[in-house]
PDB file of N, CA and C in Angstrom:
ATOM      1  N   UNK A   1     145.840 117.509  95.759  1.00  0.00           N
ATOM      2  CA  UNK A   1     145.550 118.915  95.576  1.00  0.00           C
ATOM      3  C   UNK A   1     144.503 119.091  94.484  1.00  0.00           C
ATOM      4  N   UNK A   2     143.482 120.150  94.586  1.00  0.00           N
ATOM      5  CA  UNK A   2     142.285 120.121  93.936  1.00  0.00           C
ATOM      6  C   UNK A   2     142.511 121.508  92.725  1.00  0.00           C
ATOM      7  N   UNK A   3     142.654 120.965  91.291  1.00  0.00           N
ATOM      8  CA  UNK A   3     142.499 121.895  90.371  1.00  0.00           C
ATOM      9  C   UNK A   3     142.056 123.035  90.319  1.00  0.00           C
ATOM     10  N   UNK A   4     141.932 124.341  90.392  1.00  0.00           N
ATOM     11  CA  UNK A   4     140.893 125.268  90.316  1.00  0.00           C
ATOM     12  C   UNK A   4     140.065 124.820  89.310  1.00  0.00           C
ATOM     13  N   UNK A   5     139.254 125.188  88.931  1.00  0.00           N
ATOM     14  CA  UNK A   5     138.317 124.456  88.379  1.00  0.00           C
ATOM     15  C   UNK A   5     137.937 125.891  87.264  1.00  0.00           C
ATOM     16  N   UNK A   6     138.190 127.147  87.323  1.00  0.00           N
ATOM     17  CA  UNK A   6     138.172 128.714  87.175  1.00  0.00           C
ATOM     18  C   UNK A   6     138.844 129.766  86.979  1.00  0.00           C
ATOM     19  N   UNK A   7     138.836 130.337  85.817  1.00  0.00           N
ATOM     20  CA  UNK A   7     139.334 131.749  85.872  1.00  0.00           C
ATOM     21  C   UNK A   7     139.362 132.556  85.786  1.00  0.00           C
ATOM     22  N   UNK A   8     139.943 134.133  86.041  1.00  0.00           N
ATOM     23  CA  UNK A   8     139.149 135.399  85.693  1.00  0.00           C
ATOM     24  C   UNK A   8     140.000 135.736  84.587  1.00  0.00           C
ATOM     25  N   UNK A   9     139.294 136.296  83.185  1.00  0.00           N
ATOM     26  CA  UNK A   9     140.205 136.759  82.345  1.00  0.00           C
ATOM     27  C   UNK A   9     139.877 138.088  82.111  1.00  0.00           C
ATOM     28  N   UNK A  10     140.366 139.019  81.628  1.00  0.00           N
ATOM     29  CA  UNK A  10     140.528 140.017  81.316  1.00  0.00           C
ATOM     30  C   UNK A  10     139.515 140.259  80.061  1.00  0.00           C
ATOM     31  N   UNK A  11     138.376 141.456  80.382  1.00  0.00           N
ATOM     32  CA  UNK A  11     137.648 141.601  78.813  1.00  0.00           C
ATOM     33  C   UNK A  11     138.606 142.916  78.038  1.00  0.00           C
ATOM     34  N   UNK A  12     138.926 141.824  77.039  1.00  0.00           N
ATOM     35  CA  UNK A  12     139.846 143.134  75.822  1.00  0.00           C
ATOM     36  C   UNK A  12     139.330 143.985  75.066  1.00  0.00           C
ATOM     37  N   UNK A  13     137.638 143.852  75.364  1.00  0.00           N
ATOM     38  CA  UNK A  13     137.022 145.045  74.323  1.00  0.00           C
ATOM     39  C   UNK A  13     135.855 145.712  75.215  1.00  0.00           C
ATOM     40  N   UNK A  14     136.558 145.707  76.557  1.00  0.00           N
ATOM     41  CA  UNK A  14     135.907 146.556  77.507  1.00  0.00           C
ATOM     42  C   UNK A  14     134.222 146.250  77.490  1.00  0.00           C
ATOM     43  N   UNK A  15     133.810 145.396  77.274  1.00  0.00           N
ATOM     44  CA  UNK A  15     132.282 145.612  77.136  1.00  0.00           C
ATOM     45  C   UNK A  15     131.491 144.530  78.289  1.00  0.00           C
ATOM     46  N   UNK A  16     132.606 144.413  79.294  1.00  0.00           N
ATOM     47  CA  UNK A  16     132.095 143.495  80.445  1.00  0.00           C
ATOM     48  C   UNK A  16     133.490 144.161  81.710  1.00  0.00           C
ATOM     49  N   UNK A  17     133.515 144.026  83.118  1.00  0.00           N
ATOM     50  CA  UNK A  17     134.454 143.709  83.494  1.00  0.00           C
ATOM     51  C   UNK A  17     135.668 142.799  83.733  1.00  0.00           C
ATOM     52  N   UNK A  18     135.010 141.795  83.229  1.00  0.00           N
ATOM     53  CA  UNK A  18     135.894 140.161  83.188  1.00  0.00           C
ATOM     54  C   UNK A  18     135.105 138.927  82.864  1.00  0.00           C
ATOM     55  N   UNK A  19     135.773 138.080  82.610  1.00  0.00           N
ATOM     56  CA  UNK A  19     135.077 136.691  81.775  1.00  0.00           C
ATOM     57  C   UNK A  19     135.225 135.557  82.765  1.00  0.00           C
ATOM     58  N   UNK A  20     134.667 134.768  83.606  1.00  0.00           N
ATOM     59  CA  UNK A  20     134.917 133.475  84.223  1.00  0.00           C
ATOM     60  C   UNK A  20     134.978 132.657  83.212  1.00  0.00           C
ATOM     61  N   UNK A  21     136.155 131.494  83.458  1.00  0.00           N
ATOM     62  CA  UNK A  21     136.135 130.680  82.476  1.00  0.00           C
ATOM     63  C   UNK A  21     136.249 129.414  82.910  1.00  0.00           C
ATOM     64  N   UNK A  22     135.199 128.225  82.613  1.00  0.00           N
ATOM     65  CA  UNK A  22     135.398 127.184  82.992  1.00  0.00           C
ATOM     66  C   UNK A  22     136.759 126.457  82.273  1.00  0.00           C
ATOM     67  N   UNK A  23     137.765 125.839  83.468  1.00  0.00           N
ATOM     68  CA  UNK A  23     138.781 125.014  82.718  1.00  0.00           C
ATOM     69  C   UNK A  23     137.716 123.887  82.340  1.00  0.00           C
ATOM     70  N   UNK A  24     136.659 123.545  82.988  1.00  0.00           N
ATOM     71  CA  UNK A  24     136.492 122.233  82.189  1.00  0.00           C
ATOM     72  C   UNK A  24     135.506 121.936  81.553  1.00  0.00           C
ATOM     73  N   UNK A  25     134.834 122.947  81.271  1.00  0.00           N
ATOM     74  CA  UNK A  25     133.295 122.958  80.197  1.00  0.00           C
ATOM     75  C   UNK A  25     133.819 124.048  79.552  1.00  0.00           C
ATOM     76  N   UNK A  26     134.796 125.173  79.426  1.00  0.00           N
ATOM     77  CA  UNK A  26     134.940 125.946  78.158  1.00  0.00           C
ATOM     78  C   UNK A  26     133.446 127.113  78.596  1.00  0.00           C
ATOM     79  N   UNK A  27     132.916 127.072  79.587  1.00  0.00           N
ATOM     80  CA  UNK A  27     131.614 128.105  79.919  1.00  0.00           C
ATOM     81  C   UNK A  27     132.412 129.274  79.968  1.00  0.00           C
ATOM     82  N   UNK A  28     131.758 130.544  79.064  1.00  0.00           N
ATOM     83  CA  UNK A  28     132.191 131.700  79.467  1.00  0.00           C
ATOM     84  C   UNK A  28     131.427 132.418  79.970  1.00  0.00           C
ATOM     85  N   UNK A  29     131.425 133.063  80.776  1.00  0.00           N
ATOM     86  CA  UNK A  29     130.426 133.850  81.650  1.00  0.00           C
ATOM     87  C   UNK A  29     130.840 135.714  81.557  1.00  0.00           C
ATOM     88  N   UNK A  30     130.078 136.860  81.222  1.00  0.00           N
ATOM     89  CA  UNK A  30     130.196 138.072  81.223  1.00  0.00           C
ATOM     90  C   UNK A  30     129.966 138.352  82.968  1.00  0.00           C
ATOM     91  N   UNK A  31     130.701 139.564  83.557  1.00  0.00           N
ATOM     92  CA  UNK A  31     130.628 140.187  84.750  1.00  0.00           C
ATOM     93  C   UNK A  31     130.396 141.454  84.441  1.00  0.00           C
ATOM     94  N   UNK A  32     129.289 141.954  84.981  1.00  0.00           N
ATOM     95  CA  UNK A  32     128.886 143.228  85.048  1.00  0.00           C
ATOM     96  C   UNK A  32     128.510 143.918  86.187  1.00  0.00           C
ATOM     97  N   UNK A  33     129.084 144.557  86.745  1.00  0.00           N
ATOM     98  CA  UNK A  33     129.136 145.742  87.962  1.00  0.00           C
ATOM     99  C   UNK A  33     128.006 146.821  87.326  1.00  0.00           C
ATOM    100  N   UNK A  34     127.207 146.913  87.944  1.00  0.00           N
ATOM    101  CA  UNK A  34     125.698 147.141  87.387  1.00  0.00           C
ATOM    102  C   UNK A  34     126.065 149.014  87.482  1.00  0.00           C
ATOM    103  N   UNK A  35     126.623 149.198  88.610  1.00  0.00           N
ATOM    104  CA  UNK A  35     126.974 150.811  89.171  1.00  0.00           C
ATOM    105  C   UNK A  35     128.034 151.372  88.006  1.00  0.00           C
ATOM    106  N   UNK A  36     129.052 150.452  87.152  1.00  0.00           N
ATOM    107  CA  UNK A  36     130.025 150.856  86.904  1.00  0.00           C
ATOM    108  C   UNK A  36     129.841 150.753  85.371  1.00  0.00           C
ATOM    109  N   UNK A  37     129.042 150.021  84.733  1.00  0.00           N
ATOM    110  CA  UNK A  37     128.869 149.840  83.037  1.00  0.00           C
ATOM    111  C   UNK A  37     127.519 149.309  82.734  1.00  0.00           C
ATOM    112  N   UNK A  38     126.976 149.580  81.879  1.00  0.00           N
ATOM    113  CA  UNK A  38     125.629 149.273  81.496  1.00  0.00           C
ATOM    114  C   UNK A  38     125.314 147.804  81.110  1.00  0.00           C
ATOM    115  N   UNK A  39     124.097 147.324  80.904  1.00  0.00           N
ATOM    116  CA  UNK A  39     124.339 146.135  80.790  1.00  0.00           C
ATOM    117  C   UNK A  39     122.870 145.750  80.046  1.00  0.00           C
ATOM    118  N   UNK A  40     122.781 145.111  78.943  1.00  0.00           N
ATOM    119  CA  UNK A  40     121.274 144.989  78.346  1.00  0.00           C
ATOM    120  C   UNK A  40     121.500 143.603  78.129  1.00  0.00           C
ATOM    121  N   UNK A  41     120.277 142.638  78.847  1.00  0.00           N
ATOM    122  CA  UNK A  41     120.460 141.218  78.714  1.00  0.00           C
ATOM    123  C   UNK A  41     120.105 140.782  77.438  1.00  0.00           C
ATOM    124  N   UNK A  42     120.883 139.805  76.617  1.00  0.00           N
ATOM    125  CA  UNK A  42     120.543 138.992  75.568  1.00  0.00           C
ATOM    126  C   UNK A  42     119.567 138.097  75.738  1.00  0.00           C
ATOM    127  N   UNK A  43     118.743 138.092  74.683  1.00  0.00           N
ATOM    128  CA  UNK A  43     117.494 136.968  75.102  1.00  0.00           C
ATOM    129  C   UNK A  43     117.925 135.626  74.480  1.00  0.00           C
ATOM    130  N   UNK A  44     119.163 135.506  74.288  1.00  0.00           N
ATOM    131  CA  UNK A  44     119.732 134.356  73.511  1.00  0.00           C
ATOM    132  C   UNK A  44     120.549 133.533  74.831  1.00  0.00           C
ATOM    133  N   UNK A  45     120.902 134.205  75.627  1.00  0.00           N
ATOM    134  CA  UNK A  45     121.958 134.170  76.397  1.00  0.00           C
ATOM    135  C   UNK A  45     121.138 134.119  78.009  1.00  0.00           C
ATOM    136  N   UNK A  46     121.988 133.259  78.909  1.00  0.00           N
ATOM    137  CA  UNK A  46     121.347 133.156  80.684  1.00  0.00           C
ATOM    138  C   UNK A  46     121.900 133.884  81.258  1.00  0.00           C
ATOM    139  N   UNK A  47     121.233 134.865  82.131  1.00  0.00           N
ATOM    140  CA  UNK A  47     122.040 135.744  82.941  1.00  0.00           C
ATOM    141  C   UNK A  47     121.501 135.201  84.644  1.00  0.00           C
ATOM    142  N   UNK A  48     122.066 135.411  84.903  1.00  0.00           N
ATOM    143  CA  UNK A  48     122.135 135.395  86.807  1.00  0.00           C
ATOM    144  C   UNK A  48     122.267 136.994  87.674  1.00  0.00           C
ATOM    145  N   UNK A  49     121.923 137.156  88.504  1.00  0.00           N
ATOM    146  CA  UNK A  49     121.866 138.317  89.191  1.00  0.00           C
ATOM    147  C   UNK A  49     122.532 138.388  90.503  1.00  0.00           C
ATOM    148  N   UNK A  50     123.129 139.308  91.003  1.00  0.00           N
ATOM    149  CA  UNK A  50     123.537 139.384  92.991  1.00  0.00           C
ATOM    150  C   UNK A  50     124.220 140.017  92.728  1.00  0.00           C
ATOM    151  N   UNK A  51     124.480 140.532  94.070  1.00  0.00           N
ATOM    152  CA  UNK A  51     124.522 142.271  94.989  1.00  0.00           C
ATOM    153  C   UNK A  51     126.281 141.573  95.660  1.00  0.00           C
ATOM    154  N   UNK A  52     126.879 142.445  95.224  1.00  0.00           N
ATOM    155  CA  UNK A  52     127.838 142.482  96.287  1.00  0.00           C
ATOM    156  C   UNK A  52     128.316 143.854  96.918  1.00  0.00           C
ATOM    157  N   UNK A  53     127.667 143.408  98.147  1.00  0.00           N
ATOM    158  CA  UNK A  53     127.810 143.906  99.397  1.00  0.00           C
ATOM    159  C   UNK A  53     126.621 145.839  98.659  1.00  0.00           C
ATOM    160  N   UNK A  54     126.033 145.443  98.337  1.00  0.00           N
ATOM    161  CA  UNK A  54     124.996 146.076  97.778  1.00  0.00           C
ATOM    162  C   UNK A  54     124.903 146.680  96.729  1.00  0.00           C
ATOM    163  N   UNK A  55     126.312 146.635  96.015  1.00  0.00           N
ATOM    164  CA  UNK A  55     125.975 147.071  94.367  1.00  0.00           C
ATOM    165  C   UNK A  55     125.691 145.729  93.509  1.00  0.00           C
ATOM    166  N   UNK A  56     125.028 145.626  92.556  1.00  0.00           N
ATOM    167  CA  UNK A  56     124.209 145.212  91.868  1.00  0.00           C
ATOM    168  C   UNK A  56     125.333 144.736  90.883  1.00  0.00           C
ATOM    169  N   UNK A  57     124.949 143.211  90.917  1.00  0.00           N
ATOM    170  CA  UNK A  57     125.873 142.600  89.579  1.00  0.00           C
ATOM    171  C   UNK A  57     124.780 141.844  88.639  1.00  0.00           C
ATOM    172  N   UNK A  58     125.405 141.987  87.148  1.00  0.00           N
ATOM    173  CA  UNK A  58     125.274 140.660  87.197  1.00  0.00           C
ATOM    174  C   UNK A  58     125.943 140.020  85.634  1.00  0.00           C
ATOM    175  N   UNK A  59     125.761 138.558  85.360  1.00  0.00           N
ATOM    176  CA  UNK A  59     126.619 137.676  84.888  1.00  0.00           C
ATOM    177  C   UNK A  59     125.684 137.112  83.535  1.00  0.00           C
ATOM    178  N   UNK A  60     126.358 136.869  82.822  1.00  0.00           N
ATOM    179  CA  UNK A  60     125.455 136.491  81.256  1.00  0.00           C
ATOM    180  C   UNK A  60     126.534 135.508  80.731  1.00  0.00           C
ATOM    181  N   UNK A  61     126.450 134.525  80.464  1.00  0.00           N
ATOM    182  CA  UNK A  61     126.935 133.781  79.079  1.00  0.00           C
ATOM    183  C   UNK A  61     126.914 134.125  78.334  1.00  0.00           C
ATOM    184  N   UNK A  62     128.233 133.369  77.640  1.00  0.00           N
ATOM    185  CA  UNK A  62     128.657 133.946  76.149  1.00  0.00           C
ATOM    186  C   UNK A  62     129.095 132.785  75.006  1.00  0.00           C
ATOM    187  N   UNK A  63     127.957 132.270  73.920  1.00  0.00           N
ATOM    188  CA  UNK A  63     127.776 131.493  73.610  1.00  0.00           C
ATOM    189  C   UNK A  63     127.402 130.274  74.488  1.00  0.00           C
ATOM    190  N   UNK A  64     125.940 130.655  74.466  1.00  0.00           N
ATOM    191  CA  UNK A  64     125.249 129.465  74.997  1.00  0.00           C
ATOM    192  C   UNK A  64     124.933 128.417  74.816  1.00  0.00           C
ATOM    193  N   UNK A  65     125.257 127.527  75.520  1.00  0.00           N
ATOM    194  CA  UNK A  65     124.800 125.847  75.616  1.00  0.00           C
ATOM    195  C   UNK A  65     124.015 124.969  76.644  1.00  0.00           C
ATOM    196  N   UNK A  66     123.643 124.178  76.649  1.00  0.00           N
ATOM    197  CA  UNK A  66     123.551 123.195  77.932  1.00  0.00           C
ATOM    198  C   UNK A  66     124.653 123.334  78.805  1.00  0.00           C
ATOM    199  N   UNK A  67     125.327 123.056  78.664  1.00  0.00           N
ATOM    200  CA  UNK A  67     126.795 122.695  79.256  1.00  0.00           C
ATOM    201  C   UNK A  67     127.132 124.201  80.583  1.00  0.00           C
ATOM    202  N   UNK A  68     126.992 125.077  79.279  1.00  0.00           N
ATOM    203  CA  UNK A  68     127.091 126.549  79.621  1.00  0.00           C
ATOM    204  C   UNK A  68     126.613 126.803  81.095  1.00  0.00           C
ATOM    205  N   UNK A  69     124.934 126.352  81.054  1.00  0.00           N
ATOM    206  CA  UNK A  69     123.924 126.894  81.277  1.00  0.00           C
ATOM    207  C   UNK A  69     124.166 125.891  83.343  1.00  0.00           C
ATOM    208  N   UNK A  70     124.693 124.687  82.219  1.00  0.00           N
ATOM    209  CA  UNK A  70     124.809 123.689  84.029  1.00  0.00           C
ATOM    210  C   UNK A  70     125.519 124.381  84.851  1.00  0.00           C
ATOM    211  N   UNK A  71     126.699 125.069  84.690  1.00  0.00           N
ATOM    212  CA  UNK A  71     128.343 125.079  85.386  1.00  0.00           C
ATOM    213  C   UNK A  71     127.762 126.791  85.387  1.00  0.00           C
ATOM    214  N   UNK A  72     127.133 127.380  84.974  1.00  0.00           N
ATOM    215  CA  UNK A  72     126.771 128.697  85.490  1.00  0.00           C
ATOM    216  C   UNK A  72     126.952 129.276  86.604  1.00  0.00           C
ATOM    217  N   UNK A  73     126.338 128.559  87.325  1.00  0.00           N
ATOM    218  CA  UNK A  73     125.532 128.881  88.977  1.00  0.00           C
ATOM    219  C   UNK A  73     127.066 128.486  89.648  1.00  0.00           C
ATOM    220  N   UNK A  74     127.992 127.865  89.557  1.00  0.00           N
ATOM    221  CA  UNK A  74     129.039 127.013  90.337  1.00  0.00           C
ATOM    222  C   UNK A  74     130.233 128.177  89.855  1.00  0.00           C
ATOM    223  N   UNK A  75     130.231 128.536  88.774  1.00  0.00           N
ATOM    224  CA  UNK A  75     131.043 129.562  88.093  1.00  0.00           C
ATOM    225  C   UNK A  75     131.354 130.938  88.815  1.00  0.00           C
ATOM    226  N   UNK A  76     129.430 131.133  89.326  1.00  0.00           N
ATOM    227  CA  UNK A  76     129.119 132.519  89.660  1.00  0.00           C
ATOM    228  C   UNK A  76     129.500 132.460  91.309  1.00  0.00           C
ATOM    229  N   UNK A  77     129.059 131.382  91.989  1.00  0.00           N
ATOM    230  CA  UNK A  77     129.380 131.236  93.371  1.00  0.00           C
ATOM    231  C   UNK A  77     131.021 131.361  93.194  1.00  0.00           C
ATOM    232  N   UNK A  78     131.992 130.837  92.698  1.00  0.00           N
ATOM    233  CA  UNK A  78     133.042 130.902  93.114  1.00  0.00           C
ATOM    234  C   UNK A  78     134.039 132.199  92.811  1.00  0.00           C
ATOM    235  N   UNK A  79     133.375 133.037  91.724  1.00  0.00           N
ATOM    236  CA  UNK A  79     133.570 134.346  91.435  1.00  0.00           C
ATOM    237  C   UNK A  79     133.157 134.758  92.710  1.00  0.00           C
ATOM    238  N   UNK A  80     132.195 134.883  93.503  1.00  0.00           N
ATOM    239  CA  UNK A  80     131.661 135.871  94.477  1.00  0.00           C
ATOM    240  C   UNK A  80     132.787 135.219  95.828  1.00  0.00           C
ATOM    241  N   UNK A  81     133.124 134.236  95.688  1.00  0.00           N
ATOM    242  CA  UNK A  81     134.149 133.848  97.002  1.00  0.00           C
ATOM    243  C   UNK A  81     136.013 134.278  96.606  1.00  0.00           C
ATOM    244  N   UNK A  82     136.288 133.788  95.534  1.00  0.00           N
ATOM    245  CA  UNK A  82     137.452 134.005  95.391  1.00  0.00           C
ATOM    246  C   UNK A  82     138.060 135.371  94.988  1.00  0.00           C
ATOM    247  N   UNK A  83     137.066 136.076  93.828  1.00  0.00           N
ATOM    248  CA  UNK A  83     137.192 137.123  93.148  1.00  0.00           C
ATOM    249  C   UNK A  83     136.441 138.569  94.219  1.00  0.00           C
ATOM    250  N   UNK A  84     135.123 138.098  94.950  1.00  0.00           N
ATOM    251  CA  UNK A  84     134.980 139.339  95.907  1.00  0.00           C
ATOM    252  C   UNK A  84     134.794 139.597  97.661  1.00  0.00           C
ATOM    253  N   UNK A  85     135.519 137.694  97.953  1.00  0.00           N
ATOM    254  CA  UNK A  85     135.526 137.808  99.169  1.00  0.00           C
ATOM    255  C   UNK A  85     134.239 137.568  99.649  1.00  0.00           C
ATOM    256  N   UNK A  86     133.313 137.178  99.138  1.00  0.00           N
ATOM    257  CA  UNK A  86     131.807 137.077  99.596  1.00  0.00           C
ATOM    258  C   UNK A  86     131.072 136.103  99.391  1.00  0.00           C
ATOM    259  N   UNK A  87     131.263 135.100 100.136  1.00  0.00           N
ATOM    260  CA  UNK A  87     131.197 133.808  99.344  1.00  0.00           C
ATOM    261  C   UNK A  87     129.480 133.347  99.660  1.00  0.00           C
ATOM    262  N   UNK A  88     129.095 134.385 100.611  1.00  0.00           N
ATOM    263  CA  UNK A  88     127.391 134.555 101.090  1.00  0.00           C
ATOM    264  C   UNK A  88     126.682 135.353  99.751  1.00  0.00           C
ATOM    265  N   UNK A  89     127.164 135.890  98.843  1.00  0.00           N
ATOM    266  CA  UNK A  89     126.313 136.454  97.771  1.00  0.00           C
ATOM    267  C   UNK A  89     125.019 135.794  97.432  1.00  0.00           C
ATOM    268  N   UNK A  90     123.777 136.326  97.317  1.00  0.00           N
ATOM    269  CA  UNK A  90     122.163 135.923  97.317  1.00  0.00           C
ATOM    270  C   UNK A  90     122.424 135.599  95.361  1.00  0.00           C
ATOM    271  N   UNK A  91     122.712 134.638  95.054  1.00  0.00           N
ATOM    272  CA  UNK A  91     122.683 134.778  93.386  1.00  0.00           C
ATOM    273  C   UNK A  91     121.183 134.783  92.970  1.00  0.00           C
ATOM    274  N   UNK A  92     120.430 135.417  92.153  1.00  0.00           N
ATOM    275  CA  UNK A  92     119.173 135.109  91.773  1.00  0.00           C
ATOM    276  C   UNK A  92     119.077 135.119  90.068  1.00  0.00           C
ATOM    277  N   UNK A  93     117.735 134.528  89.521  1.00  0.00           N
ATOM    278  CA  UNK A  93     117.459 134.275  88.277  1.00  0.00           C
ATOM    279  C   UNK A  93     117.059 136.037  87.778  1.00  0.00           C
ATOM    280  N   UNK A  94     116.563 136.803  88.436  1.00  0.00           N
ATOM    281  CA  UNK A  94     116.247 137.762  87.872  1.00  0.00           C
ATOM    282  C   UNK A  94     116.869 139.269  88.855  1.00  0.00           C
ATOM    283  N   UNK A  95     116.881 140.509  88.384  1.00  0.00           N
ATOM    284  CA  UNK A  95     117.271 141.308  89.280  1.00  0.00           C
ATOM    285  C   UNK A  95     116.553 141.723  90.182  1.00  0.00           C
ATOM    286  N   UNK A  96     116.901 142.327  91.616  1.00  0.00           N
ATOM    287  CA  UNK A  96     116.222 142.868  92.525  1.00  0.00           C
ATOM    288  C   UNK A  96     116.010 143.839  92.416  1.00  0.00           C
TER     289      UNK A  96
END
């Protein structure tokens, strides 16, 4: 049987909708529902972009690393399958 590898946690100071968390790199990732809370990218920090099912997301690290930056993209795909059912989400480097 295969570990999840992921989890969704709860943001306690409201300033994201939820945190992906790598169990095994410690990557934290911000979720932002683009329609539902504002969102100003850190230039310190990698963000990723995609639409589910046409509202506008998108995802930023939190405390950035290498490490962070690898397990990103694998983080964000499995948020869009497990967490919204959409496992076809277009992820991109910048917004549409």
């Amino acid at each position: 049987m295969e570990i999840e590898r992921y989890v969704l946690l709860p943001a306690t100071d409201n300033s994201c909708a939820g945190i992906i968390l790598s169990k095994i790199t410690d990557t934290k990732i911000k979720v932002f529902p683009l329609q539902q809370m504002s969102f100003t990218p850190d230039p310190n920090e990698i963000q990723l972009y995609g639409e589910n099912r046409g509202m506008p997301m998108a995802f930023q690290t939190e405390g950035l690393s290498v490490k962070n930056g690898l397990d990103m993209f694998m983080a964000v795909k499995w948020y869009a399958r497990q967490q919204l059912d959409y496992p076809e989400m277009l992820i991109m480097q910048y917004p549409a």
